[in-house]
C-alpha atoms as a PDB file:
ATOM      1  CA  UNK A   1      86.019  91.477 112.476  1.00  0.00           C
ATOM      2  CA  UNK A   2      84.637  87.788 112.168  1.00  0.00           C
ATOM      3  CA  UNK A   3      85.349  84.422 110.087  1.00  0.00           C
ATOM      4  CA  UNK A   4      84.924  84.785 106.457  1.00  0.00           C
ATOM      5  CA  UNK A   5      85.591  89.236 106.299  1.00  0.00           C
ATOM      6  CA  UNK A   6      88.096  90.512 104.097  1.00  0.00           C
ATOM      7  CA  UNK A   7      91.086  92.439 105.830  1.00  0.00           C
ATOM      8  CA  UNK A   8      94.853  94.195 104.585  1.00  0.00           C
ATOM      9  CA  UNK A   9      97.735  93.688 106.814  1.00  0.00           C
ATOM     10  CA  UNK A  10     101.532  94.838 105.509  1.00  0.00           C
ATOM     11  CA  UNK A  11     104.034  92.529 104.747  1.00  0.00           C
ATOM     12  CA  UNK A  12     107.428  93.281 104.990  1.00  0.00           C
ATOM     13  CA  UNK A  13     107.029  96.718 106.049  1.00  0.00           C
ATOM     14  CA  UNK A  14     105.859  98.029 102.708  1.00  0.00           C
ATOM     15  CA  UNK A  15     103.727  95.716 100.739  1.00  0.00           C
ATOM     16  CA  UNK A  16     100.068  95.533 101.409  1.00  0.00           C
ATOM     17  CA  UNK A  17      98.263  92.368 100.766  1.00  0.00           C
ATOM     18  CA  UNK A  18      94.268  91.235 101.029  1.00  0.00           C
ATOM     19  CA  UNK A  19      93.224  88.375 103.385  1.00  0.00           C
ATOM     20  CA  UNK A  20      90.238  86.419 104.190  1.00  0.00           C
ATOM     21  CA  UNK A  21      90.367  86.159 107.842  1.00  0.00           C
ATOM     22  CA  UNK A  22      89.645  82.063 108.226  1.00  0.00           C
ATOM     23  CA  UNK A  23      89.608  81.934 112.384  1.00  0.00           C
ATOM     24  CA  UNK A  24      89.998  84.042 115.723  1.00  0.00           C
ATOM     25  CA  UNK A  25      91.433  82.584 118.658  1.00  0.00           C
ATOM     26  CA  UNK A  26      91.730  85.573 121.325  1.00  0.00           C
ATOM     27  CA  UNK A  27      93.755  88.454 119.911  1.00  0.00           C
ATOM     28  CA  UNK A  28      94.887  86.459 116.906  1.00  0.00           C
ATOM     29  CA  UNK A  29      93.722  86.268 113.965  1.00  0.00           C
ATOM     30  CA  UNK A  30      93.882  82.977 111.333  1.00  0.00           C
ATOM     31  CA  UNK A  31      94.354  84.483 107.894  1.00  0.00           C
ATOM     32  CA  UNK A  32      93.904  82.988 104.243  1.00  0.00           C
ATOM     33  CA  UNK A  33      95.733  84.955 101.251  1.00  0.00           C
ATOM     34  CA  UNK A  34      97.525  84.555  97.716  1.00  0.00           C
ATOM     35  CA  UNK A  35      95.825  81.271  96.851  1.00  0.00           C
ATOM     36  CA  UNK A  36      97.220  78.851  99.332  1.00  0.00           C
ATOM     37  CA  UNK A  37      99.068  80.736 101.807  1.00  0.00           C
ATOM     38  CA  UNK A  38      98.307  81.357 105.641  1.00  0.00           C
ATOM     39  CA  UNK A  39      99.409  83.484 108.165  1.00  0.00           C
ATOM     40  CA  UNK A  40      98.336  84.498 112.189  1.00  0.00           C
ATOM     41  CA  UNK A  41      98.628  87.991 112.871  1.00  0.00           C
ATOM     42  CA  UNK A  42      97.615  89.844 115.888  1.00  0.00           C
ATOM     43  CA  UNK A  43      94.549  92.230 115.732  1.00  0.00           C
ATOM     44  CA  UNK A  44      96.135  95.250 116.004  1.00  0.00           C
ATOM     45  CA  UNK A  45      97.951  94.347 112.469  1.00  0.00           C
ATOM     46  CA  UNK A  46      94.956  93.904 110.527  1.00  0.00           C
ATOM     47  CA  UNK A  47      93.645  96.936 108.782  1.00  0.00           C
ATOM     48  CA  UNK A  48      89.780  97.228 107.521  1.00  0.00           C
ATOM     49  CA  UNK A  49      90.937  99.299 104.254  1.00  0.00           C
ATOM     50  CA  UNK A  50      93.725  99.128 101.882  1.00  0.00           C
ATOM     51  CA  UNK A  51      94.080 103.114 102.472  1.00  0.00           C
ATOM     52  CA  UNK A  52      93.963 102.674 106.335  1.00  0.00           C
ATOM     53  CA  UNK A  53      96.909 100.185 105.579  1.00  0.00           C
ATOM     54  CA  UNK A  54      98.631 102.278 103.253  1.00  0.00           C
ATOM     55  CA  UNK A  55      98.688 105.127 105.631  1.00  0.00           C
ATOM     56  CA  UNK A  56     100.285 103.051 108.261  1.00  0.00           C
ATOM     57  CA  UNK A  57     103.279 102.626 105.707  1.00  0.00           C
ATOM     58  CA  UNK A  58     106.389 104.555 107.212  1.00  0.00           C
ATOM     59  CA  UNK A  59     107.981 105.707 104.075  1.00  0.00           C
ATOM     60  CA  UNK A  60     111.706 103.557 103.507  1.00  0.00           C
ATOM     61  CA  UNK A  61     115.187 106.177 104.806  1.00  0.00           C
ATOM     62  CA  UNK A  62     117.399 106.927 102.094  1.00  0.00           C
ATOM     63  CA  UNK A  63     120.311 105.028 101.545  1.00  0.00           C
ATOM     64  CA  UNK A  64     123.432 106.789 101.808  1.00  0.00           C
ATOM     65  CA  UNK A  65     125.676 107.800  99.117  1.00  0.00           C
ATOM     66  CA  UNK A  66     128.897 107.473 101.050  1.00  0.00           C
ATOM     67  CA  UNK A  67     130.610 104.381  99.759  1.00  0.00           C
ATOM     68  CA  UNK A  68     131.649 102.468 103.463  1.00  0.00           C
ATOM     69  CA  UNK A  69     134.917 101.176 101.827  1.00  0.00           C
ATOM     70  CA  UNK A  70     136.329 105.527 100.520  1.00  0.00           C
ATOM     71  CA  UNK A  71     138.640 106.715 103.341  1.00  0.00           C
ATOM     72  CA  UNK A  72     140.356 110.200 103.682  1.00  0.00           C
ATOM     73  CA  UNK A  73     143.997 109.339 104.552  1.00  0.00           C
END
C-alpha cells in the first residue's frame, strides 16, 4: 500500500467503509474518508477489498431473551 491507494477498514466492528490512504508513517497508516473525515489505523486493519473486509466481520451474538429484571421467587 502507498499514498493516494484506495483501502476498507471496519468501523465499529461491523460497518465497512472506503478510504484513500493520505500518508504512512511506520506501521500506521493516515487515512482520508466520508468527505472530510480522517482517521490513523494500523496496517494490519486495512483491508485491500471490501470482500476481504467483509469476511473479517465476526457475525454480532444474539441478545438474550431473558428479561434481567423476571425473578423466580
Amino acid at each position: 500500500m502507498k499514498a493516494g491507494d484506495i483501502c476498507y477498514f471496519i468501523e465499529n466492528g461491523h460497518r465497512i467503509k472506503q478510504a484513500i490512504i493520505t500518508g504512512i508513517q511506520g506501521d500506521l497508516v493516515t487515512l482520508k474518508y466520508d468527505c472530510h473525515k480522517g482517521i490513523r489505523l494500523r496496517q494490519s486493519r486495512l483491508y485491500n477489498s471490501e470482500k476481504e473486509a467483509r469476511d473479517s466481520v465476526i457475525p454480532a451474538v444474539p441478545k438474550r431473551g431473558a428479561n434481567p429484571y423476571m425473578y423466580l421467587h
